[in-house]
Protein backbone atom coordinates (compact mmCIF):
# COMPACT_ATOMS: atom_id res chain seq x y z
CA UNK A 1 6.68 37.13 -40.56
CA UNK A 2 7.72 40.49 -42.33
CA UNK A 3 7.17 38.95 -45.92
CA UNK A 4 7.40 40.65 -49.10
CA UNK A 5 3.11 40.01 -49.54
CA UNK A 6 0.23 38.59 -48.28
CA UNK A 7 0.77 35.43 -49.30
CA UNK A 8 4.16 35.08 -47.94
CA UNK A 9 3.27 37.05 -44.52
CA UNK A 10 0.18 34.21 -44.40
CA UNK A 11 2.31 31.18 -44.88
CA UNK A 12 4.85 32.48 -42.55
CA UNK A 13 2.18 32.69 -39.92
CA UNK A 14 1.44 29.24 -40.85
CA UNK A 15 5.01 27.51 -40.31
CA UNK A 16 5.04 29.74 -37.17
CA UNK A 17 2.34 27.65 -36.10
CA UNK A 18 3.46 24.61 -37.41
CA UNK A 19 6.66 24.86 -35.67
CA UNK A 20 4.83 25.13 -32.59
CA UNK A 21 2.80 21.59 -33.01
CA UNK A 22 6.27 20.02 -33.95
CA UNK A 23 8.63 21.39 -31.62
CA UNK A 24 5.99 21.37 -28.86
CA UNK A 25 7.92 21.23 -25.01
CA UNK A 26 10.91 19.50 -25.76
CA UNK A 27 13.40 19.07 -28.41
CA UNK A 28 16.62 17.90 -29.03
CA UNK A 29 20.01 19.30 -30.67
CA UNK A 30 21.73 17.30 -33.12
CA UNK A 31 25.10 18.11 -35.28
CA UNK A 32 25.68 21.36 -33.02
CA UNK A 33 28.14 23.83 -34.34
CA UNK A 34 29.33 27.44 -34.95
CA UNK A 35 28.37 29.22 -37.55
CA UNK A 36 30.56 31.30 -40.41
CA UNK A 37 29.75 34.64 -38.31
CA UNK A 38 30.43 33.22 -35.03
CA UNK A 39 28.11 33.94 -32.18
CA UNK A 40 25.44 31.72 -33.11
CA UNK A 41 24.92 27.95 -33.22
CA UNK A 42 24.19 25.46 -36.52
CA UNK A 43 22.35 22.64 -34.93
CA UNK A 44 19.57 20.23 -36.55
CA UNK A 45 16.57 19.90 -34.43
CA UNK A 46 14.41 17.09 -33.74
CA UNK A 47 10.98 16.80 -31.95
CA UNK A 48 10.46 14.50 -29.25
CA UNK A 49 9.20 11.85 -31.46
CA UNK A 50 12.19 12.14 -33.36
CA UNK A 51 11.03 13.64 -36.37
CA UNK A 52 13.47 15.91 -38.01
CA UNK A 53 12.02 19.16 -37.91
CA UNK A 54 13.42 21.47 -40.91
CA UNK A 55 12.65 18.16 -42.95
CA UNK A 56 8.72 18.27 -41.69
CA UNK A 57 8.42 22.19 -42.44
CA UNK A 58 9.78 21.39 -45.69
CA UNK A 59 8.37 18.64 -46.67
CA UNK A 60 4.72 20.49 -45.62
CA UNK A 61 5.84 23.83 -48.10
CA UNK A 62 6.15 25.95 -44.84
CA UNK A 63 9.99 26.24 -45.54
CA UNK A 64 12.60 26.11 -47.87
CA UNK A 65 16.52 24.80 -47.90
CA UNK A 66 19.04 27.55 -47.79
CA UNK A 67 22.38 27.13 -49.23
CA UNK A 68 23.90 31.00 -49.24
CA UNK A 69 23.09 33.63 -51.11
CA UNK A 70 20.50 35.56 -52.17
CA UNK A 71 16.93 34.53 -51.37
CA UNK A 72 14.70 33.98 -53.66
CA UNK A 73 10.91 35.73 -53.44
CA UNK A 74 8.35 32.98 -52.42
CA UNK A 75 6.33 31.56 -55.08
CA UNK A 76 3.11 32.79 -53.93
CA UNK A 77 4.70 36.23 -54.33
CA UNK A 78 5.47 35.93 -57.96
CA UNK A 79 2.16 35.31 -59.21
């Protein structure tokens, strides 16, 4: 939500909602684990329908896959 422009602060906003409509009162944890840092959890997490939901926020351009590393600026910051 702190994003490097407009754009990226606007889309954030966006996903935040999104995430909202997918997640909505329930989910479910799947694949749970510890992280590399400890202290925190790794989990995938579905909606009640089932639907994957980093997958949907993906697939939609609200989010992006993140492997390690350094993060690359959005696009709609480089134009």
């Amino acid at each position: 939500l702190r994003g490097a422009c407009a754009a990226e602060r606007a889309l954030a906003q966006k996903a935040k909602a999104r995430l909202a409509e997918l997640a909505g009162r329930a989910v479910s944890l799947k694949e749970i684990a510890p992280d590399k840092f400890g202290g925190r959890v790794r989990a995938r997490v579905f909606a009640a329908d089932g639907r994957d939901i980093a997958a949907a926020l993906i697939a939609e351009g609200l989010a992006r896959p993140y492997a390690g590393g350094p993060r690359p600026a959005w696009p709609a910051c480089q134009q």
